[in-house]
PDB file of N, CA and C in Angstrom:
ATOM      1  N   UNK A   1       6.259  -7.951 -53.845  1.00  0.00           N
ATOM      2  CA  UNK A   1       7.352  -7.938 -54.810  1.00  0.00           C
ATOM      3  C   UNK A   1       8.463  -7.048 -54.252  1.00  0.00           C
ATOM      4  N   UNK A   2       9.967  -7.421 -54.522  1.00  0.00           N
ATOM      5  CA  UNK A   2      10.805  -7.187 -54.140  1.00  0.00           C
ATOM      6  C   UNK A   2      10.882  -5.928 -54.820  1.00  0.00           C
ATOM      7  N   UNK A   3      12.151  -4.650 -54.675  1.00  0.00           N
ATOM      8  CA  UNK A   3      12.512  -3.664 -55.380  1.00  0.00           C
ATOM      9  C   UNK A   3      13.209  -4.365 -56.682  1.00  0.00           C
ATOM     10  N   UNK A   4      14.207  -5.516 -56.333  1.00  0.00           N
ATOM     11  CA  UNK A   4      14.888  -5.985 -56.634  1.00  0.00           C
ATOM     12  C   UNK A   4      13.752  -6.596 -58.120  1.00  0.00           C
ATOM     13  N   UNK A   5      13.224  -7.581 -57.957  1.00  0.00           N
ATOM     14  CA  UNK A   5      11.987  -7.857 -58.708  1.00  0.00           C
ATOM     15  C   UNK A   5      11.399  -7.147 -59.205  1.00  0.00           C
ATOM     16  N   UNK A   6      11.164  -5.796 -59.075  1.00  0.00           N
ATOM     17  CA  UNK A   6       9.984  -4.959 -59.565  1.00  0.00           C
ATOM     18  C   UNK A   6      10.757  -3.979 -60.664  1.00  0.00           C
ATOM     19  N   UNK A   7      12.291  -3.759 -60.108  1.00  0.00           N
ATOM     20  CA  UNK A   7      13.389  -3.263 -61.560  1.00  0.00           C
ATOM     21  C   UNK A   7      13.071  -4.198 -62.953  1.00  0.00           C
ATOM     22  N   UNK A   8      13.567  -5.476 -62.185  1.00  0.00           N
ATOM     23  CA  UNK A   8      13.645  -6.787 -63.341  1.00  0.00           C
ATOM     24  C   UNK A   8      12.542  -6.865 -64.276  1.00  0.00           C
ATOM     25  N   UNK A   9      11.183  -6.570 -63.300  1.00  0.00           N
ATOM     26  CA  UNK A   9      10.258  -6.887 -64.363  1.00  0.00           C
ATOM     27  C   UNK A   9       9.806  -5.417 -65.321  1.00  0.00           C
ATOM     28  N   UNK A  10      10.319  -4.213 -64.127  1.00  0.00           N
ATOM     29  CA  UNK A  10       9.834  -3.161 -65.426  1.00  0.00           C
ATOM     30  C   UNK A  10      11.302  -3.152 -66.725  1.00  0.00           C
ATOM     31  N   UNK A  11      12.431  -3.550 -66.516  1.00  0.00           N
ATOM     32  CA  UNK A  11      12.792  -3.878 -67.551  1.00  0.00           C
ATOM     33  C   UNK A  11      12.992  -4.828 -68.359  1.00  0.00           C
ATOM     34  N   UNK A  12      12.038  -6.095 -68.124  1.00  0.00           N
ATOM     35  CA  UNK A  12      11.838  -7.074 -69.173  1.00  0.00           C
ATOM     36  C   UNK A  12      10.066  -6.682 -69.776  1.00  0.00           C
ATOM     37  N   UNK A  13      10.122  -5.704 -69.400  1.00  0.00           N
ATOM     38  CA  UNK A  13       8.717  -5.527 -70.431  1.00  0.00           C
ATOM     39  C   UNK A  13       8.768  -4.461 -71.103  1.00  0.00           C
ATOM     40  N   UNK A  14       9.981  -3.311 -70.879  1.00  0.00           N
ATOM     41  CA  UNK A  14      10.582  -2.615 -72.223  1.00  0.00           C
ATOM     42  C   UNK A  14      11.371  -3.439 -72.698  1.00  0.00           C
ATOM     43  N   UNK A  15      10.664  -3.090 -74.584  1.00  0.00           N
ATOM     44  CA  UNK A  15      11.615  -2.781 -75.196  1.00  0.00           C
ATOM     45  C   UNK A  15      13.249  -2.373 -75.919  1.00  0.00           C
ATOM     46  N   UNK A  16      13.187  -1.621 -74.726  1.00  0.00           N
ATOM     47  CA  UNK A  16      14.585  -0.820 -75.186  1.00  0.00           C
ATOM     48  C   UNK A  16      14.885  -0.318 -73.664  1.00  0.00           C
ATOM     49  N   UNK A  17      16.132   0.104 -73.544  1.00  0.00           N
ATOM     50  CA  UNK A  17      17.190   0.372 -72.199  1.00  0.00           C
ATOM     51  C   UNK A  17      16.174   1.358 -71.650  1.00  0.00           C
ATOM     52  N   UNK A  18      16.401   1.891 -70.433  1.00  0.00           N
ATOM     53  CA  UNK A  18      15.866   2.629 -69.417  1.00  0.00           C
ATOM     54  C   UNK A  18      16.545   3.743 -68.634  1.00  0.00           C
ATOM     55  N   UNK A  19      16.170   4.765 -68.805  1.00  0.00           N
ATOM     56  CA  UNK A  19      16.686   5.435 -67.481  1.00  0.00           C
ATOM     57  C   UNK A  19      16.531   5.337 -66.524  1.00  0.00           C
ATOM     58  N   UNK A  20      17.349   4.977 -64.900  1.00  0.00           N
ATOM     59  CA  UNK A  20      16.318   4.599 -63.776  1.00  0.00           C
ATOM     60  C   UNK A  20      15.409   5.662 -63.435  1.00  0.00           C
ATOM     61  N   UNK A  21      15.238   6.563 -63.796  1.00  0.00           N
ATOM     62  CA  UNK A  21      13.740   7.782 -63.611  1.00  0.00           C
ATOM     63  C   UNK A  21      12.899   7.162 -63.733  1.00  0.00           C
ATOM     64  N   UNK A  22      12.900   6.570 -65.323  1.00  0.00           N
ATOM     65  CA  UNK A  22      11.580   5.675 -66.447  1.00  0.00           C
ATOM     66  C   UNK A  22      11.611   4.760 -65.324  1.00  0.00           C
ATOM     67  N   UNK A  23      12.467   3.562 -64.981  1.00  0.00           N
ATOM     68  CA  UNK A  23      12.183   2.208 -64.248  1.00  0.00           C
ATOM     69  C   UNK A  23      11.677   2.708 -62.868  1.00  0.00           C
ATOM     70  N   UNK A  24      12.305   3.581 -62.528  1.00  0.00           N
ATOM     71  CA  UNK A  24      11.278   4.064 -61.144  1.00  0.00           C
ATOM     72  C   UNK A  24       9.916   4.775 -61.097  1.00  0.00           C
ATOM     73  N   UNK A  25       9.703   5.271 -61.820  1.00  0.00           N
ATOM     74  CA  UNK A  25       8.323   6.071 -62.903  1.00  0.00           C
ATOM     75  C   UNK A  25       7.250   4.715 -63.218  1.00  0.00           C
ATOM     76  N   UNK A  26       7.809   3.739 -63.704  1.00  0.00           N
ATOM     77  CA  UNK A  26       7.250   2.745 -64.513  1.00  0.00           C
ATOM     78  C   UNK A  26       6.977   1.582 -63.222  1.00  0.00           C
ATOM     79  N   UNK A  27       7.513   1.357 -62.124  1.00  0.00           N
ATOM     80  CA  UNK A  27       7.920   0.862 -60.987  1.00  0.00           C
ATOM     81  C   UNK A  27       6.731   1.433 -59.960  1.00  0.00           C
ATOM     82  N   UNK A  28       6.479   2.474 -59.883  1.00  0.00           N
ATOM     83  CA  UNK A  28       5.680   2.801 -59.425  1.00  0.00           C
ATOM     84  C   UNK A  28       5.003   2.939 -59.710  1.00  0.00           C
ATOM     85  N   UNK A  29       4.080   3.486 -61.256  1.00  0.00           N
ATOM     86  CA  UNK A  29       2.655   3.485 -61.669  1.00  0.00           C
ATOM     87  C   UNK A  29       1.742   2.291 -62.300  1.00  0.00           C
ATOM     88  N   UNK A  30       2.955   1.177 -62.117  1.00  0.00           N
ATOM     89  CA  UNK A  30       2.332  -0.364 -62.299  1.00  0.00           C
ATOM     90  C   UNK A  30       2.197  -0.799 -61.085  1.00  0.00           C
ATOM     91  N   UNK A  31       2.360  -0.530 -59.806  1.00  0.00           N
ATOM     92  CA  UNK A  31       1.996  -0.971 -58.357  1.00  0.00           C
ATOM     93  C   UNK A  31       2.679  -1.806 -58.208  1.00  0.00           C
ATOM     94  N   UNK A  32       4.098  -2.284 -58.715  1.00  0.00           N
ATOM     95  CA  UNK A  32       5.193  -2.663 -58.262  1.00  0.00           C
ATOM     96  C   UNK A  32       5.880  -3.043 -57.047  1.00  0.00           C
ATOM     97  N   UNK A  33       5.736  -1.080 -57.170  1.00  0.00           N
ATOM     98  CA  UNK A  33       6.744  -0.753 -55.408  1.00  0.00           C
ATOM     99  C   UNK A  33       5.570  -0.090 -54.985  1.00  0.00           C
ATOM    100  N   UNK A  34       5.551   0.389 -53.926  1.00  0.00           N
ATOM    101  CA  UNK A  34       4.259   0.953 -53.123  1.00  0.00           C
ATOM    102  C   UNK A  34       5.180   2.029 -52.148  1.00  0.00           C
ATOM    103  N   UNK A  35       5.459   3.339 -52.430  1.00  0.00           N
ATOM    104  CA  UNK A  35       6.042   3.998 -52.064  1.00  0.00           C
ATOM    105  C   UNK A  35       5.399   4.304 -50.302  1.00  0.00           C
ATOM    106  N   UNK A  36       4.381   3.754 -50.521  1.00  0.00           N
ATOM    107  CA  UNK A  36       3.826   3.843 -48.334  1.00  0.00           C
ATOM    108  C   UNK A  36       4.280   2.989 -47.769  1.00  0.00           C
ATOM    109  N   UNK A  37       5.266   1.427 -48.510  1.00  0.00           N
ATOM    110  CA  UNK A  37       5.610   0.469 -47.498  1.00  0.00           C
ATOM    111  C   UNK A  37       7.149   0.461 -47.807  1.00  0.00           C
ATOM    112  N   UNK A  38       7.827   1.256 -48.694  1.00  0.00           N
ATOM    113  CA  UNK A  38       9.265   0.954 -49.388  1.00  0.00           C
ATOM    114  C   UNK A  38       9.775   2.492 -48.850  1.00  0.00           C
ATOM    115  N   UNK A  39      10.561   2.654 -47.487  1.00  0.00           N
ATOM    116  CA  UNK A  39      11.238   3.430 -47.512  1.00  0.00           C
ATOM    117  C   UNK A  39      12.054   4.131 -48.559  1.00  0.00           C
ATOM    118  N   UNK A  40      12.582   5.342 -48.545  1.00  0.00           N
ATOM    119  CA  UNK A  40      13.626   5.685 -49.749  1.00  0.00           C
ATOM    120  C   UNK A  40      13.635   5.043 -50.426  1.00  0.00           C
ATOM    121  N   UNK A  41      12.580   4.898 -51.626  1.00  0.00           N
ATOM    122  CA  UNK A  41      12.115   4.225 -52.901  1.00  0.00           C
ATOM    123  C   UNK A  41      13.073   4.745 -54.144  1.00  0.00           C
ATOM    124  N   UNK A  42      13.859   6.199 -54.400  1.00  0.00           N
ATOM    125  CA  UNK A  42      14.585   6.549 -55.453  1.00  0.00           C
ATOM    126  C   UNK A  42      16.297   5.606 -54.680  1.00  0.00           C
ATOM    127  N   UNK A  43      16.548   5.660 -53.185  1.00  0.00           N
ATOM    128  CA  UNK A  43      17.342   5.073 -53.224  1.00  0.00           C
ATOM    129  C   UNK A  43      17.392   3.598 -53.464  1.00  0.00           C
ATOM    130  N   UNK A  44      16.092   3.295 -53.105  1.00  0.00           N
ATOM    131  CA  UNK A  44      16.021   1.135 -52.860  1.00  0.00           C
ATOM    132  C   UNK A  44      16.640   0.600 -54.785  1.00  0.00           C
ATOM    133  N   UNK A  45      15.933   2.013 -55.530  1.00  0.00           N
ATOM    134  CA  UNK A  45      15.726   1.658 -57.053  1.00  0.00           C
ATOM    135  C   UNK A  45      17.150   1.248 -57.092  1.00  0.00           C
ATOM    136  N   UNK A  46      18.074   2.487 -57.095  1.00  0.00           N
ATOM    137  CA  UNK A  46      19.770   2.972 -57.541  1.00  0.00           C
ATOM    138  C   UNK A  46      20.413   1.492 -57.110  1.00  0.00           C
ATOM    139  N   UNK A  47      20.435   1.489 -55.711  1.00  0.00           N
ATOM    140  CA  UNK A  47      20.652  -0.032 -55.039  1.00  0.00           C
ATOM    141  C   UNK A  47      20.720  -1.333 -55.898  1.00  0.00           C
ATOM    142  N   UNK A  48      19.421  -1.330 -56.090  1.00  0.00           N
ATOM    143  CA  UNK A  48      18.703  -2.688 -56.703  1.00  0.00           C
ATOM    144  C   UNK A  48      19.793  -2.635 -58.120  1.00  0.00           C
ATOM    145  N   UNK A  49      19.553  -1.628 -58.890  1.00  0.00           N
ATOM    146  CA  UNK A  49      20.250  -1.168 -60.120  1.00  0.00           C
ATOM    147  C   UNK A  49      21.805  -1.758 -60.476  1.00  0.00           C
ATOM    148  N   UNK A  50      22.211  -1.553 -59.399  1.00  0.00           N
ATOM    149  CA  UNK A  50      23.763  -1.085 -59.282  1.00  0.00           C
ATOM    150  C   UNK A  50      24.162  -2.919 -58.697  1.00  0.00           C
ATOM    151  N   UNK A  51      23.763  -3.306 -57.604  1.00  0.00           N
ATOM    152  CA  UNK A  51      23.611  -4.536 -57.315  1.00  0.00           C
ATOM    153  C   UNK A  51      23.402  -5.748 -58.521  1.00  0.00           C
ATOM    154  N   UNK A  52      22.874  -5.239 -59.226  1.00  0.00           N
ATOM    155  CA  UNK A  52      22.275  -6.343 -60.511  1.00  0.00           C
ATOM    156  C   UNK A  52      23.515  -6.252 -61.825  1.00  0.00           C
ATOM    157  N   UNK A  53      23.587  -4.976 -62.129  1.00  0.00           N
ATOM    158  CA  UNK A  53      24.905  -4.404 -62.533  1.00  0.00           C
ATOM    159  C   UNK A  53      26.185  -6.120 -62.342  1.00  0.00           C
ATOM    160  N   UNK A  54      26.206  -5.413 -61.107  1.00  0.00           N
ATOM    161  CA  UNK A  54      27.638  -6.325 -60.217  1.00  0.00           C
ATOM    162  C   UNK A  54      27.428  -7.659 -60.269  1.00  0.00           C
ATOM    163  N   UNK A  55      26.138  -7.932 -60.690  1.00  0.00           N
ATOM    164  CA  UNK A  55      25.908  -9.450 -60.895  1.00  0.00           C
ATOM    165  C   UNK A  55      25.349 -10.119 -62.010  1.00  0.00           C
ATOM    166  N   UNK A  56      25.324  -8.961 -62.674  1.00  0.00           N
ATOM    167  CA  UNK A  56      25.961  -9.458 -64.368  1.00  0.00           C
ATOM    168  C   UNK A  56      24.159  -9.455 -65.302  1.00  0.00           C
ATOM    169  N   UNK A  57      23.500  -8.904 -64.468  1.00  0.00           N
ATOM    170  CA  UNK A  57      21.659  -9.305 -64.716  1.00  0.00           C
ATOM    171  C   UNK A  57      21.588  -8.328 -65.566  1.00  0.00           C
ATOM    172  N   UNK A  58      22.039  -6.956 -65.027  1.00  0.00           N
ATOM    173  CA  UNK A  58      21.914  -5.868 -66.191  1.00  0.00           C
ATOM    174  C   UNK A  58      22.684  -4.818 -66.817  1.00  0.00           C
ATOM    175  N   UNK A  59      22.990  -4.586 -68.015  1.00  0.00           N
ATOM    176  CA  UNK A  59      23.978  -3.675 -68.472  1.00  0.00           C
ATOM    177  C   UNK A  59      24.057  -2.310 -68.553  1.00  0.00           C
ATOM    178  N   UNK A  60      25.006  -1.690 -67.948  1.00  0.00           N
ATOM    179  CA  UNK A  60      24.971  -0.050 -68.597  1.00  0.00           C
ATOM    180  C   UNK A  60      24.825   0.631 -69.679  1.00  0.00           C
ATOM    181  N   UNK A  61      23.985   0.782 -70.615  1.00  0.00           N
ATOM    182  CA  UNK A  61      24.320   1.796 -71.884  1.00  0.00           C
ATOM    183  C   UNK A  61      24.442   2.363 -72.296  1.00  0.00           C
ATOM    184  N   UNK A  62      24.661   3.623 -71.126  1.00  0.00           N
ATOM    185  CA  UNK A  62      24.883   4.908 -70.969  1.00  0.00           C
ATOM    186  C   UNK A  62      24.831   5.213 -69.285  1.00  0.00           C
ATOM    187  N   UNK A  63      25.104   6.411 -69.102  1.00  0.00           N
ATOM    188  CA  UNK A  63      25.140   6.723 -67.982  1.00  0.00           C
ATOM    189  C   UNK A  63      23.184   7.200 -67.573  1.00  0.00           C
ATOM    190  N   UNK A  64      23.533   6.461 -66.661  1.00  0.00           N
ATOM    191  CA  UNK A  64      21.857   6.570 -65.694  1.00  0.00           C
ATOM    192  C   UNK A  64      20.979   5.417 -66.696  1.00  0.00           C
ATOM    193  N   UNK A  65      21.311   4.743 -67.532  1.00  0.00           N
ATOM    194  CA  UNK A  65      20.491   4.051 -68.743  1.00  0.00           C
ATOM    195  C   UNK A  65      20.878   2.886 -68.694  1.00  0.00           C
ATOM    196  N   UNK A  66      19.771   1.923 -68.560  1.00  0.00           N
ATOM    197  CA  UNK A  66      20.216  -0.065 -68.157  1.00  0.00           C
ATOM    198  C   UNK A  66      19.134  -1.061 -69.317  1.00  0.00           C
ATOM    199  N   UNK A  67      19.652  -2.421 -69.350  1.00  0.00           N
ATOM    200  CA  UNK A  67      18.748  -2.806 -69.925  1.00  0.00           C
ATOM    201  C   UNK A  67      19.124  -4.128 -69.791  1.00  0.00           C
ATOM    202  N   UNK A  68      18.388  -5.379 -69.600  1.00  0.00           N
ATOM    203  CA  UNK A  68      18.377  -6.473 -69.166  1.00  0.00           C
ATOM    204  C   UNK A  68      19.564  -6.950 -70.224  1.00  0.00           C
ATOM    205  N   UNK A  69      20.640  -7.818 -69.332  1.00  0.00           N
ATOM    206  CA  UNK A  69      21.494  -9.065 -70.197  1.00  0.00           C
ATOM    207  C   UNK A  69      21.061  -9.875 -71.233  1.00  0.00           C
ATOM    208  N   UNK A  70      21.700  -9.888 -72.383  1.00  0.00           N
ATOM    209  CA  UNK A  70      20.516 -10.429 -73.476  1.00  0.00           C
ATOM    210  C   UNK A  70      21.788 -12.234 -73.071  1.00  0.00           C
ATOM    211  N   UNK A  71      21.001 -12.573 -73.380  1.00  0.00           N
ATOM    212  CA  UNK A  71      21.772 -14.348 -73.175  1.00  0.00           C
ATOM    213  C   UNK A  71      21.566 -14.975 -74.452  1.00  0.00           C
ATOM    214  N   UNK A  72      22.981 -15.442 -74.950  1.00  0.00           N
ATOM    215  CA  UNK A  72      23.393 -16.136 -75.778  1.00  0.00           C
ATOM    216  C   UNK A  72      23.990 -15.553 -76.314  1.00  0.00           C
TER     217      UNK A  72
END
């Protein structure tokens, strides 16, 4: 699983928005990301984050705090 993938899915299984701490916290203790094969894992997260952002997948709701595009 991608970083990219492993954001997406820890935030379609909250609830409610995220801090990327929580999605990287949550990212890693579901075996997601595997911090022995994912170089700079707090940076790959921010990346992935910010990238998805720009492509409309996920919203800001505060500063450091995201939560999947609701559609419709």
């Amino acid at each position: 699983m991608s970083v990219r993938e492993a954001v997406l899915a820890v935030l379609a299984d909250s609830e409610e928005p995220l801090h990327w701490t929580a999605v990287l916290d949550r990212a890693l203790r579901s075996g997601r990301i595997d911090p022995f094969t994912t170089p700079d894992v707090r940076g790959e997260v921010l990346r992935a984050l910010r990238a998805l952002v720009r492509e409309g997948e996920l919203v800001v709701e505060s500063k450091g705090v995201y939560r999947l595009r609701r559609s419709g």
